[in-house]
C-alpha atoms as a PDB file:
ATOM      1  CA  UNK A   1      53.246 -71.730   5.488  1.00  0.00           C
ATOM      2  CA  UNK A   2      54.413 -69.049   2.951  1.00  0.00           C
ATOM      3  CA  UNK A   3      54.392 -69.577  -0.876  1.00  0.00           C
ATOM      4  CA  UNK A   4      53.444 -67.998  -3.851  1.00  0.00           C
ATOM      5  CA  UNK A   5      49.660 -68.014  -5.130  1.00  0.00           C
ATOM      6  CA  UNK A   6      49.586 -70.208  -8.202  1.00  0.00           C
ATOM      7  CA  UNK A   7      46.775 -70.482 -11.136  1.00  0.00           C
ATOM      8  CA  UNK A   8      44.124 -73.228 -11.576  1.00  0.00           C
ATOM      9  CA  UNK A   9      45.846 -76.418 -13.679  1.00  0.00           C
ATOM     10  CA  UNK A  10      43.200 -78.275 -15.830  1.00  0.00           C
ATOM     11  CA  UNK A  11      40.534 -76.874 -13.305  1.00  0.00           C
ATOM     12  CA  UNK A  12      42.100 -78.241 -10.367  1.00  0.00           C
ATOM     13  CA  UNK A  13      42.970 -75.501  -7.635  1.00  0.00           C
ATOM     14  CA  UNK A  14      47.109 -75.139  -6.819  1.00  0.00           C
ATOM     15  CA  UNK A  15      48.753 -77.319  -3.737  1.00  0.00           C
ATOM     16  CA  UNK A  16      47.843 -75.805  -0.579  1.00  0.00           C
ATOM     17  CA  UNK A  17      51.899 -75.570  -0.138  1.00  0.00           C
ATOM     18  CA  UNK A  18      51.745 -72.991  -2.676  1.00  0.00           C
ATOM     19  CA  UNK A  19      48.826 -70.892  -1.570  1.00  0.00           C
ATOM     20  CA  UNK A  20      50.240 -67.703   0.513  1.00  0.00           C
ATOM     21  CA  UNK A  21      48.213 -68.515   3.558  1.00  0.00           C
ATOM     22  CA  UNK A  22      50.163 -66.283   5.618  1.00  0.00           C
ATOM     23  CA  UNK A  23      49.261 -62.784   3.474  1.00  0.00           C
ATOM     24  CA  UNK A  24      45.737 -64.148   2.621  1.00  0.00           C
ATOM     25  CA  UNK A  25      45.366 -64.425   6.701  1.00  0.00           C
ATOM     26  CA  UNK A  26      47.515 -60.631   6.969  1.00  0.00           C
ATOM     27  CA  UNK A  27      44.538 -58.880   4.437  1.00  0.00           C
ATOM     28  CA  UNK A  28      41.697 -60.777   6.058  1.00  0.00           C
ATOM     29  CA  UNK A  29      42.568 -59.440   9.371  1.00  0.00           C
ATOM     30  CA  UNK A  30      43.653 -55.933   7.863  1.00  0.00           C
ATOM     31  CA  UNK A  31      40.191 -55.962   6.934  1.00  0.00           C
ATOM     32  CA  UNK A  32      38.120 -57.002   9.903  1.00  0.00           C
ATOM     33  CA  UNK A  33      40.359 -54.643  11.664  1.00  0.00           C
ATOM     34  CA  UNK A  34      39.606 -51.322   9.248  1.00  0.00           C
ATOM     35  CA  UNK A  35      36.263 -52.091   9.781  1.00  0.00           C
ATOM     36  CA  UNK A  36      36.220 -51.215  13.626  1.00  0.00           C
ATOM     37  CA  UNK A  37      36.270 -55.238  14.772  1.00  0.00           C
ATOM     38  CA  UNK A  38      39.572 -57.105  16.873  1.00  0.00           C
ATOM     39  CA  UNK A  39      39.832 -60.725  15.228  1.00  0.00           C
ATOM     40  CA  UNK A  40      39.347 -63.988  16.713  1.00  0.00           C
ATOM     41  CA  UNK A  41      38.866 -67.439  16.014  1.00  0.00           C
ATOM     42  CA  UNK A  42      35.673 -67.667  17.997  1.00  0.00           C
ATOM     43  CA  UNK A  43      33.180 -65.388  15.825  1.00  0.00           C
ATOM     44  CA  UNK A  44      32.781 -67.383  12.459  1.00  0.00           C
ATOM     45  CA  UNK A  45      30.385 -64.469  11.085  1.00  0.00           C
ATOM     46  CA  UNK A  46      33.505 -62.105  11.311  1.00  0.00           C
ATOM     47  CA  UNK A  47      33.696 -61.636   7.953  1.00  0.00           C
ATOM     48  CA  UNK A  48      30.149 -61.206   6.723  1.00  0.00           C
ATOM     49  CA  UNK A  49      29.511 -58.895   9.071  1.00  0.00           C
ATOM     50  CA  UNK A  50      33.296 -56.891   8.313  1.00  0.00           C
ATOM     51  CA  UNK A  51      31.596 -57.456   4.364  1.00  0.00           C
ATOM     52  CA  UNK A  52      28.244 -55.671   5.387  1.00  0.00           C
ATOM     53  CA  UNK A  53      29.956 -52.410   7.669  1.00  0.00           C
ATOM     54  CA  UNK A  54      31.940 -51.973   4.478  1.00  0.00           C
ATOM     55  CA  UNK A  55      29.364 -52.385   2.359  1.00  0.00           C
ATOM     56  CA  UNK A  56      26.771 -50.189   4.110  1.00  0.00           C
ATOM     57  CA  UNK A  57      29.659 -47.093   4.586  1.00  0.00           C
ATOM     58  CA  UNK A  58      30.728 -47.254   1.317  1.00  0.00           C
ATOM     59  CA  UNK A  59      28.623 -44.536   0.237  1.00  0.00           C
ATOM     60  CA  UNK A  60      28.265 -42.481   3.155  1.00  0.00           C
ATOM     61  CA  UNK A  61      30.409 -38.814   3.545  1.00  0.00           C
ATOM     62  CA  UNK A  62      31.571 -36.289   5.570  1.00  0.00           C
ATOM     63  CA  UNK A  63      30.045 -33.175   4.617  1.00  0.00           C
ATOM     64  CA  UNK A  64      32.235 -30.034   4.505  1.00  0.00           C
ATOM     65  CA  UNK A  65      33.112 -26.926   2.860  1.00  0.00           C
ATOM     66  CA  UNK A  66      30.644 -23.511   3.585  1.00  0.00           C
ATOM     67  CA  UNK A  67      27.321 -22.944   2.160  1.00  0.00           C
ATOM     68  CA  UNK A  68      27.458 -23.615  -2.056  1.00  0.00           C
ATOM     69  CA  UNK A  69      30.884 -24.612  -1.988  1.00  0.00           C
ATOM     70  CA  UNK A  70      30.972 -28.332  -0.402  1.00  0.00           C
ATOM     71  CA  UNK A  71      33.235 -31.248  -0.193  1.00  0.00           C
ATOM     72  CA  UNK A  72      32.730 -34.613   1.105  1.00  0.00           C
ATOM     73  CA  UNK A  73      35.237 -37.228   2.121  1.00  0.00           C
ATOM     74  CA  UNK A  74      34.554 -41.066   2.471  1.00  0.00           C
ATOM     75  CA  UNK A  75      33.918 -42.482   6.147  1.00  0.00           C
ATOM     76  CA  UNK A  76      35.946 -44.776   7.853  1.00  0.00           C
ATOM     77  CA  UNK A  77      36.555 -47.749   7.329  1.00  0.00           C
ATOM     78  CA  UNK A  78      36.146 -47.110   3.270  1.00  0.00           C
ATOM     79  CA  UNK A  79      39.063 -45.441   2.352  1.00  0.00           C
ATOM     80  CA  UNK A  80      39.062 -43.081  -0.502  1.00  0.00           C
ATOM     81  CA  UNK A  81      41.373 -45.048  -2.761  1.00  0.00           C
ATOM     82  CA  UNK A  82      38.740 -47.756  -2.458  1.00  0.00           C
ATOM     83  CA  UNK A  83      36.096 -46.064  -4.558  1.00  0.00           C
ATOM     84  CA  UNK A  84      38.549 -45.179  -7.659  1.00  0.00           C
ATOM     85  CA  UNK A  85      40.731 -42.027  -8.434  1.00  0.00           C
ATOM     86  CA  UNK A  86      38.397 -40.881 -10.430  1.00  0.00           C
ATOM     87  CA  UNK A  87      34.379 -40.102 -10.606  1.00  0.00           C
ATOM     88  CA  UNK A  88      32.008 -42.935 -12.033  1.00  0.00           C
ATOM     89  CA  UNK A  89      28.671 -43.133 -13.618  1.00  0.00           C
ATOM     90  CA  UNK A  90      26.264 -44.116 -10.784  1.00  0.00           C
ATOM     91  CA  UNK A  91      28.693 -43.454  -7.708  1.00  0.00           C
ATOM     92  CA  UNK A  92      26.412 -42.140  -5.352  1.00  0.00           C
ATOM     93  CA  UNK A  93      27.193 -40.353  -2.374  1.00  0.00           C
ATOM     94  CA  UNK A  94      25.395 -39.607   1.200  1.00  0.00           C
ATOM     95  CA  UNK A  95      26.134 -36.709   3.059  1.00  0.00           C
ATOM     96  CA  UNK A  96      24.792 -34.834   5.887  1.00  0.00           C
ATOM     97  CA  UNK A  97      24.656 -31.020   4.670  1.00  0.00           C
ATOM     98  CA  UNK A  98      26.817 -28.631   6.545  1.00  0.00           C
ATOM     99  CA  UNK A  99      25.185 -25.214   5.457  1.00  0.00           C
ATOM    100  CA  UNK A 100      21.955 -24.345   3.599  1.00  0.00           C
ATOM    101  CA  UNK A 101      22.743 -23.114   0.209  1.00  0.00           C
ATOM    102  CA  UNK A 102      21.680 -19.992  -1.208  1.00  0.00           C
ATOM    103  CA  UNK A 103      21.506 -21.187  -5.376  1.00  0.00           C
ATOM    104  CA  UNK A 104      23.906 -23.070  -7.238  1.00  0.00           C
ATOM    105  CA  UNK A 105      26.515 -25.259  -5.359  1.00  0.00           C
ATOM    106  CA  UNK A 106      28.956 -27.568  -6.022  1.00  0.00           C
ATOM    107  CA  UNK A 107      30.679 -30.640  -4.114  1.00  0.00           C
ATOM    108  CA  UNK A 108      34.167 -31.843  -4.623  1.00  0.00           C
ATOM    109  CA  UNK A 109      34.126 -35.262  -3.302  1.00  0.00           C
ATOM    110  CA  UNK A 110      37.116 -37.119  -1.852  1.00  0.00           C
ATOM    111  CA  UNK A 111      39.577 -34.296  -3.621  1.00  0.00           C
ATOM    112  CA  UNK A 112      38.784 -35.521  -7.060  1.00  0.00           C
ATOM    113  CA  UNK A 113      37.326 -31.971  -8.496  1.00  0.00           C
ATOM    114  CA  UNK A 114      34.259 -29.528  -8.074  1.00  0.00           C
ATOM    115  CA  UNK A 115      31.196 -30.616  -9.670  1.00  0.00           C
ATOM    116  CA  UNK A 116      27.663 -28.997 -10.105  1.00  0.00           C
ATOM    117  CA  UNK A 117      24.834 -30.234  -8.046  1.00  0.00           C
ATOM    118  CA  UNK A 118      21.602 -30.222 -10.304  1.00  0.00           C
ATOM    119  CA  UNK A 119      17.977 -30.937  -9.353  1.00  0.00           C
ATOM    120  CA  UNK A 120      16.513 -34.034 -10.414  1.00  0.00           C
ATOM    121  CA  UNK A 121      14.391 -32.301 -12.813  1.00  0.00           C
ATOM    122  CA  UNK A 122      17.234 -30.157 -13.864  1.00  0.00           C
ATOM    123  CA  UNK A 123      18.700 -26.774 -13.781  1.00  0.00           C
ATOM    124  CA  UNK A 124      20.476 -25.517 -10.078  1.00  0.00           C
ATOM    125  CA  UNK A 125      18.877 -25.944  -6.919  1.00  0.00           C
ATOM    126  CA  UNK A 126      16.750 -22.789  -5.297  1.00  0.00           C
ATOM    127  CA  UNK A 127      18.043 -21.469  -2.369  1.00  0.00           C
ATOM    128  CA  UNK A 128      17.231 -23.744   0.577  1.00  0.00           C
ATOM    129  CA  UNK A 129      17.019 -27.259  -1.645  1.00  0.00           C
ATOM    130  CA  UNK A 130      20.012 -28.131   0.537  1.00  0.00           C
ATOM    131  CA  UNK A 131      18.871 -27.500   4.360  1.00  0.00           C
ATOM    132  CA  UNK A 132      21.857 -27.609   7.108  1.00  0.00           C
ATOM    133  CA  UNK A 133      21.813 -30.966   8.595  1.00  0.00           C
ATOM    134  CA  UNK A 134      19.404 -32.640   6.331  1.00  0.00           C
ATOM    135  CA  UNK A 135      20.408 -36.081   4.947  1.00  0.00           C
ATOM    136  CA  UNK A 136      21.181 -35.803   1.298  1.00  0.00           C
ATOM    137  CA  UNK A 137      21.996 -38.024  -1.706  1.00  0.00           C
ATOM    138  CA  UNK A 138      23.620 -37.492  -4.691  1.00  0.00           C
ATOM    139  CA  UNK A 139      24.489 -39.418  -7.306  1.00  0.00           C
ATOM    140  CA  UNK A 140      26.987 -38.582 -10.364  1.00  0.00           C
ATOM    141  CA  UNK A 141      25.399 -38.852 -13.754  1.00  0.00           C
ATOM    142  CA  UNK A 142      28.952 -38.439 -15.897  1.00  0.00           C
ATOM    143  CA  UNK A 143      28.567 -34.865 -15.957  1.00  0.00           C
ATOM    144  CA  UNK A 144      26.944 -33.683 -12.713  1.00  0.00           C
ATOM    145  CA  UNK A 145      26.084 -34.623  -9.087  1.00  0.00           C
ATOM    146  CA  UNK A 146      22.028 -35.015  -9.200  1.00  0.00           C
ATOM    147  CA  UNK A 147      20.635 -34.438  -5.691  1.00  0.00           C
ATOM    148  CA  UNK A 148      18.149 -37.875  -5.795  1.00  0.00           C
ATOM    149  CA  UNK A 149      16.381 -36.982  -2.088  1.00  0.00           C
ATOM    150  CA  UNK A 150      13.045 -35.006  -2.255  1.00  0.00           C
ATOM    151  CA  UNK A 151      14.110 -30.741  -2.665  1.00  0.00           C
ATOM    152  CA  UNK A 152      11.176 -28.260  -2.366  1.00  0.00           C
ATOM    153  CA  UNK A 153      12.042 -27.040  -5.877  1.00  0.00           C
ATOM    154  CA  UNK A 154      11.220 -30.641  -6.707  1.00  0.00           C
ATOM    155  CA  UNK A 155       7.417 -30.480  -4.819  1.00  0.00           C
ATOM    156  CA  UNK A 156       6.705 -27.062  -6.473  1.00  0.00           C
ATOM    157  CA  UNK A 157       7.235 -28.507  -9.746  1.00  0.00           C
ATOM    158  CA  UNK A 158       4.744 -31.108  -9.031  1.00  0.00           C
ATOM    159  CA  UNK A 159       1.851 -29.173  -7.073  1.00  0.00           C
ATOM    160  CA  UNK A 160       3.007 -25.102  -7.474  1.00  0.00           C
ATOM    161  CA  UNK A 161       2.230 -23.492  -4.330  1.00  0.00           C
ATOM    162  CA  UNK A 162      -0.721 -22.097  -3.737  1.00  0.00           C
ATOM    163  CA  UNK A 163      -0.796 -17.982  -4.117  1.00  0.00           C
ATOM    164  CA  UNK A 164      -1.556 -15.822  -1.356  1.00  0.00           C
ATOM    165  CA  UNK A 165      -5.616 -15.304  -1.315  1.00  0.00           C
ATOM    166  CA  UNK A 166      -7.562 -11.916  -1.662  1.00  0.00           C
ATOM    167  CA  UNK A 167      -9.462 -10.607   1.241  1.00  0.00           C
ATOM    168  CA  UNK A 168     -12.322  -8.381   0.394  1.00  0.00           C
ATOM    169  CA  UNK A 169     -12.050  -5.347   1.908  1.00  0.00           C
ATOM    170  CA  UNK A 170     -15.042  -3.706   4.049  1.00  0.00           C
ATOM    171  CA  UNK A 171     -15.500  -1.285   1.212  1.00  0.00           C
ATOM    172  CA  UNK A 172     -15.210  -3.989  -1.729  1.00  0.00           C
ATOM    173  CA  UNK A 173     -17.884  -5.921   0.196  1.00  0.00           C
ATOM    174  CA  UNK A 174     -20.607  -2.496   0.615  1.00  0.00           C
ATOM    175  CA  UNK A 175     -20.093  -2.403  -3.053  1.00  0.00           C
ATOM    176  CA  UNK A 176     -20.613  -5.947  -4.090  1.00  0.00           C
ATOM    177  CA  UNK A 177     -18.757  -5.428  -7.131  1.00  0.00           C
ATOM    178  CA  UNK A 178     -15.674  -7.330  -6.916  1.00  0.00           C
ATOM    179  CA  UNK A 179     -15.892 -11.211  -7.363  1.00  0.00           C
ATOM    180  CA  UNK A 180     -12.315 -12.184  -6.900  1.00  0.00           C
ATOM    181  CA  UNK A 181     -11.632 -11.911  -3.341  1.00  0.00           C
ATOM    182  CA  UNK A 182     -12.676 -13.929  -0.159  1.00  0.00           C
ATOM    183  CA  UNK A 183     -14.298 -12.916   2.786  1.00  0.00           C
ATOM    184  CA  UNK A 184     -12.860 -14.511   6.172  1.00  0.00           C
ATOM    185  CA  UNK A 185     -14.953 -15.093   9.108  1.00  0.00           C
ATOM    186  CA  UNK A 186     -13.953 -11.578  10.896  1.00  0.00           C
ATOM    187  CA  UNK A 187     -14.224  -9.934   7.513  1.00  0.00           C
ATOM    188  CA  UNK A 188     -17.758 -11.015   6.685  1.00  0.00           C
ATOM    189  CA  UNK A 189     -18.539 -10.451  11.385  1.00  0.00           C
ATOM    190  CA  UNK A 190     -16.538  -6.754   9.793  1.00  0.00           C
ATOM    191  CA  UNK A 191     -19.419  -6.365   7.445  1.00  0.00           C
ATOM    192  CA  UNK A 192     -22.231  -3.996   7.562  1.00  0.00           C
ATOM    193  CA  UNK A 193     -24.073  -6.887   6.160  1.00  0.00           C
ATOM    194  CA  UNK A 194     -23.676  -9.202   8.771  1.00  0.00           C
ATOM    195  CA  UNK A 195     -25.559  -9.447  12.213  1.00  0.00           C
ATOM    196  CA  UNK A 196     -23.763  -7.832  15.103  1.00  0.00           C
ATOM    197  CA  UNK A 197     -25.439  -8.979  17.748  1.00  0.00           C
ATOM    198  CA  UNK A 198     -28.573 -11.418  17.489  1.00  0.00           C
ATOM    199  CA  UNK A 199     -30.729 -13.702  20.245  1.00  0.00           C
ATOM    200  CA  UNK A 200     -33.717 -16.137  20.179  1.00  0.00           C
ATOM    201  CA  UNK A 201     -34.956 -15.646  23.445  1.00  0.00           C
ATOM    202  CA  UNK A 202     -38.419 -17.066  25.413  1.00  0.00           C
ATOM    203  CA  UNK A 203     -40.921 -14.156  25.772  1.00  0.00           C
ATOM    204  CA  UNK A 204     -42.513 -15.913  28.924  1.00  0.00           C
ATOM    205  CA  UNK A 205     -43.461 -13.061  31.872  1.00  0.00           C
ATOM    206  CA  UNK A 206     -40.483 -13.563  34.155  1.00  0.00           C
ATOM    207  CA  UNK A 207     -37.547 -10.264  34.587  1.00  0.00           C
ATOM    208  CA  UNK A 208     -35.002 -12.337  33.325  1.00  0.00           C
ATOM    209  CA  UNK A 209     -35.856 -14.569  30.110  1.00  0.00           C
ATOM    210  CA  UNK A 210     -34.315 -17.599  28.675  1.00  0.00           C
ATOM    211  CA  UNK A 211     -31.175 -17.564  26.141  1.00  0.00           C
ATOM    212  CA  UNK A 212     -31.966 -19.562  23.635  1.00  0.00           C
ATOM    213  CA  UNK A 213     -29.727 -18.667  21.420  1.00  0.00           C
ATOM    214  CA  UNK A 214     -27.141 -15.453  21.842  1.00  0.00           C
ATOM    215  CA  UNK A 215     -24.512 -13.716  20.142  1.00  0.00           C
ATOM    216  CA  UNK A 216     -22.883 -10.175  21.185  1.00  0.00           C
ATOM    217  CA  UNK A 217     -25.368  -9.566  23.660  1.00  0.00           C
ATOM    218  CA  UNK A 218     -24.716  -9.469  27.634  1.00  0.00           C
ATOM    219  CA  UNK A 219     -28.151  -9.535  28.815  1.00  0.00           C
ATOM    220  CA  UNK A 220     -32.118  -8.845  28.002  1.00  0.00           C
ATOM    221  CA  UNK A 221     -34.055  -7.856  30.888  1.00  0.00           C
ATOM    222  CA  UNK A 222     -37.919  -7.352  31.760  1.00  0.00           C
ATOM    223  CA  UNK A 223     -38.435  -3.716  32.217  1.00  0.00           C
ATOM    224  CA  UNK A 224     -40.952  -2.928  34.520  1.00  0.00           C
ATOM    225  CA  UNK A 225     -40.258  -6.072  36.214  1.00  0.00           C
ATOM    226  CA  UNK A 226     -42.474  -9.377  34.993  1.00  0.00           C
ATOM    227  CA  UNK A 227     -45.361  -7.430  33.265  1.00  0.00           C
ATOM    228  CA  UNK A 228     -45.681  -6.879  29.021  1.00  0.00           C
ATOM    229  CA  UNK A 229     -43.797  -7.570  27.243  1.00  0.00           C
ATOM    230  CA  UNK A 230     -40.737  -4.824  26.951  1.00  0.00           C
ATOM    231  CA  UNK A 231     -37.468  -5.280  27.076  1.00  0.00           C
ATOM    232  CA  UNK A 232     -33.874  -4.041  27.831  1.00  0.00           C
ATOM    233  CA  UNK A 233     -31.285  -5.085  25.526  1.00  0.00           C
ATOM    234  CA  UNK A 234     -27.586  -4.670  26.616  1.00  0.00           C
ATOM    235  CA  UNK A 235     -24.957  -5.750  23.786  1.00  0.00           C
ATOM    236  CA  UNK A 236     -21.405  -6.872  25.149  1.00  0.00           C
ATOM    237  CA  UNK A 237     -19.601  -4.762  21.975  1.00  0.00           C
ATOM    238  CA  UNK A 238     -21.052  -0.752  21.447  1.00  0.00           C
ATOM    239  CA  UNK A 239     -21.782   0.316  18.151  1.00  0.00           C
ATOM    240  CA  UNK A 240     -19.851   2.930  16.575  1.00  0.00           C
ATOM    241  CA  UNK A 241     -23.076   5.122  16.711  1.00  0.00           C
ATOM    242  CA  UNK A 242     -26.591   4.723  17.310  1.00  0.00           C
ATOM    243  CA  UNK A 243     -27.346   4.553  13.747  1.00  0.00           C
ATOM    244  CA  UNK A 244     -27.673   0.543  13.428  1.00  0.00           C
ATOM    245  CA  UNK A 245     -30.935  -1.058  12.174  1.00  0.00           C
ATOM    246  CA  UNK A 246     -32.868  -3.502  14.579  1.00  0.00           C
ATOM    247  CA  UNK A 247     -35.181  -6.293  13.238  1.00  0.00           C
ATOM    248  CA  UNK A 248     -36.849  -9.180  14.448  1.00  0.00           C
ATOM    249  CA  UNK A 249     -39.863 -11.382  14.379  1.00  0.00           C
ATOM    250  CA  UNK A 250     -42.132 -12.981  17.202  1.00  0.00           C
ATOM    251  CA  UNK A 251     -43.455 -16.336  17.494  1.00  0.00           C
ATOM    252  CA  UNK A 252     -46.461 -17.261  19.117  1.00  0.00           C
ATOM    253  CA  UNK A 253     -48.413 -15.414  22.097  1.00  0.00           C
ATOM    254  CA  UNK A 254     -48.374 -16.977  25.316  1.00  0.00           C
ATOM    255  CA  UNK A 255     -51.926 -19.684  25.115  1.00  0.00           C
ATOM    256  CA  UNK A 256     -50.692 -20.495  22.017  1.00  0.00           C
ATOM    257  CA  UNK A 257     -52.386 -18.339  19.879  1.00  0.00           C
ATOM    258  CA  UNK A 258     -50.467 -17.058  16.368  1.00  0.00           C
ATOM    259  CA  UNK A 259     -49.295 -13.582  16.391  1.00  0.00           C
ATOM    260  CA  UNK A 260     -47.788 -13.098  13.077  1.00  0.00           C
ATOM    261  CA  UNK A 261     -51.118 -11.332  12.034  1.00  0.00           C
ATOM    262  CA  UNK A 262     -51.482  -8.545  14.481  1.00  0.00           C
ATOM    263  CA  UNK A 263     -48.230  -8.305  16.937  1.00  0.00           C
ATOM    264  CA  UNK A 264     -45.334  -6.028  15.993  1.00  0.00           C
ATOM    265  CA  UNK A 265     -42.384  -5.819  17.286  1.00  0.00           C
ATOM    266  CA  UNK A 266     -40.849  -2.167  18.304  1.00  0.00           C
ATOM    267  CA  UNK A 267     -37.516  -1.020  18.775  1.00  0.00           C
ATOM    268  CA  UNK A 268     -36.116   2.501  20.594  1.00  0.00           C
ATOM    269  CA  UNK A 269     -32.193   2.668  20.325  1.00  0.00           C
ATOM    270  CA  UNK A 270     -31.527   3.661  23.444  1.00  0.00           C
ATOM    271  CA  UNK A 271     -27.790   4.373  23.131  1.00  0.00           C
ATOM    272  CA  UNK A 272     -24.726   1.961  21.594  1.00  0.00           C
ATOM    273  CA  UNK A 273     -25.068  -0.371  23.391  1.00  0.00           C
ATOM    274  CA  UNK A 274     -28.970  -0.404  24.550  1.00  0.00           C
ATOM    275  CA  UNK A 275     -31.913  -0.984  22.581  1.00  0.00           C
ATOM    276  CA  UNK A 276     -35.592  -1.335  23.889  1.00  0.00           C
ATOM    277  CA  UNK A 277     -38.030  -3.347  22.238  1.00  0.00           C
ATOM    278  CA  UNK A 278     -41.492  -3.973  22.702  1.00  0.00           C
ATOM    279  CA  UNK A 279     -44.170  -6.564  21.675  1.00  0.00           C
ATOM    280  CA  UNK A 280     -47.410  -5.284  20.945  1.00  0.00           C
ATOM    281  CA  UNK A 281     -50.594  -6.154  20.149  1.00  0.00           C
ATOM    282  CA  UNK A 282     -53.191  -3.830  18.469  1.00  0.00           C
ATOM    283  CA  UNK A 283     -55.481  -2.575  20.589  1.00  0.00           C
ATOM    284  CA  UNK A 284     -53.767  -3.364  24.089  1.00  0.00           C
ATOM    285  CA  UNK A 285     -50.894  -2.816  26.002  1.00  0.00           C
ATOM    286  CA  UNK A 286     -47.452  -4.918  25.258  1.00  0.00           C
ATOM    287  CA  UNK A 287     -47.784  -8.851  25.443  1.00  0.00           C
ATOM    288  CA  UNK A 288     -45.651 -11.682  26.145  1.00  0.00           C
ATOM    289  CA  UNK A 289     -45.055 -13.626  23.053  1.00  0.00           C
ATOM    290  CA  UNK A 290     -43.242 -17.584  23.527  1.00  0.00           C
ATOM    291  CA  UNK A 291     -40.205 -16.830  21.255  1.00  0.00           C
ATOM    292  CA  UNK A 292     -38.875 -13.395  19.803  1.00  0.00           C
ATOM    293  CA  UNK A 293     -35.752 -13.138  17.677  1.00  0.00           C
ATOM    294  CA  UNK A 294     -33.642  -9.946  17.273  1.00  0.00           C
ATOM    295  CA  UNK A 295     -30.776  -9.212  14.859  1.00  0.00           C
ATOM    296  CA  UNK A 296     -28.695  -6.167  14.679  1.00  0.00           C
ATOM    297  CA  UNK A 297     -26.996  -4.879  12.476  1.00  0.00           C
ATOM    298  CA  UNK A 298     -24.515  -1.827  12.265  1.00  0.00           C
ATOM    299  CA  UNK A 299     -20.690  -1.300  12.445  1.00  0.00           C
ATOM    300  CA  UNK A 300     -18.793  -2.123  16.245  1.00  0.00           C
END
């Protein structure tokens, strides 16, 4: 049944005899068919879903172009004469980005002219805004294309990064006069200040005592097997020279008895990496004592 589409009379729609069934069938299928589906009688949804391809492509591009220089062109099944001849306030377009740009770009989209691409807080986008492959989306503002997806210019405006921090230096920390840089964990282990090589260790009379606590040190041995109580200290890192300082404090004699008022403790730097030490007791020859602890200190 062919005709020719006539207007509403006193709000009462045309005779069907006049409607153009035939063409209004031809552009239905034309469109079920541009959008990638075959027509049939069968699928009643056929044109909400031809309605919602159309829809959800309509803003999605083919990124081209090189690096700064870019075009995009509308994706099948939207054809380009569908989204006007001319740019429009609010058109917005999504693109996958073909090369990362190296400062200000532009984007001629669908042949209709170069235009800028501008940050969302304004000005030209920093090298690298636009990453190869990264999903973009622009959207045309009368004047420019703004990029509206997240750029790292955009972050750094909103938390600037943070600048590269100051190590102290061994010589800045032997001074103590600078209080602008950081010390890292190896820097302050670096410093003369800090222990090279420590160990809380049971004083009980047996050749090999117990660890209880170690650090830079391979092993502390009895010498003169489980009699008084000297020992040989072996560190696992030598010192650059046998000037480095040993201290250290003892805990309580063996029976219990508080030493703090009459044992010392005594060190003989052996070589860099041996030390002797030696608890004593006024009066008599070296003791045991229940816990000793040893730093030392020097540079490895």
């Amino acid at each position: 049944m062919a005709g020719t589409l006539k207007d509403f009379t006193n709000g009462l729609p045309p005779p069907v005899e006049d409607i153009d069934l035939d063409g209004w069938r031809a552009e239905q299928n034309n469109a079920i068919t541009t959008a990638g589906f075959t027509p049939t009688i069968s699928n009643r949804r056929q044109m909400a879903e031809t309605f919602a391809r159309y829809a959800a492509s309509g803003e999605f591009y083919t990124g081209g172009g090189v690096a700064d220089v870019y075009t995009a062109t509308i994706v099948a099944p939207i054809e380009p004469t569908f989204v006007g001849s001319s740019y429009f306030i609010g058109m917005a377009v999504r693109w996958i980005v073909p090369g990362t740009n190296t400062g200000a770009s532009t984007i001629n989209v669908n042949g209709k002219g170069a235009k800028n691409i501008k940050l969302s807080i304004g000005g030209d986008p920093a090298a690298g805004d636009l990453t190869v492959n990264d999903f973009v989306e622009l959207g045309y503002d009368g004047v420019n294309f703004v990029i509206l997806t997240v750029t790292p210019s955009v972050i750094n405006s909103i938390v600037p990064p943070v600048p590269p921090v100051p190590v102290a230096t061994n010589v800045e920390m032997e001074a103590a006069a600078v209080d602008t840089s950081f010390v890292t964990p190896l820097k302050f282990i670096q410093s003369p200040f800090a222990a090279k090589a420590m160990a809380i260790f049971n004083g009980a009379p047996v050749v090999i005592p117990a660890l209880l606590f170690n650090k830079n040190i391979t092993s502390i041995v009895r010498v003169g097997g489980a009699g008084g109580g000297t020992y040989d200290v072996t560190f696992a890192n030598a010192f650059s020279s046998i000037n480095y300082v040993c201290m250290g404090s003892l805990g309580n004699t063996v029976g219990g008895t508080p030493s703090s008022a009459d044992n010392t403790l005594n060190f003989q730097i052996i070589s860099t990496t041996v030390v002797r030490i030696q608890s004593v007791s006024p009066g008599t020859a070296a003791e045991n004592s229940d816990l000793i602890h040893i730093n030392f200190f020097g540079e490895i």
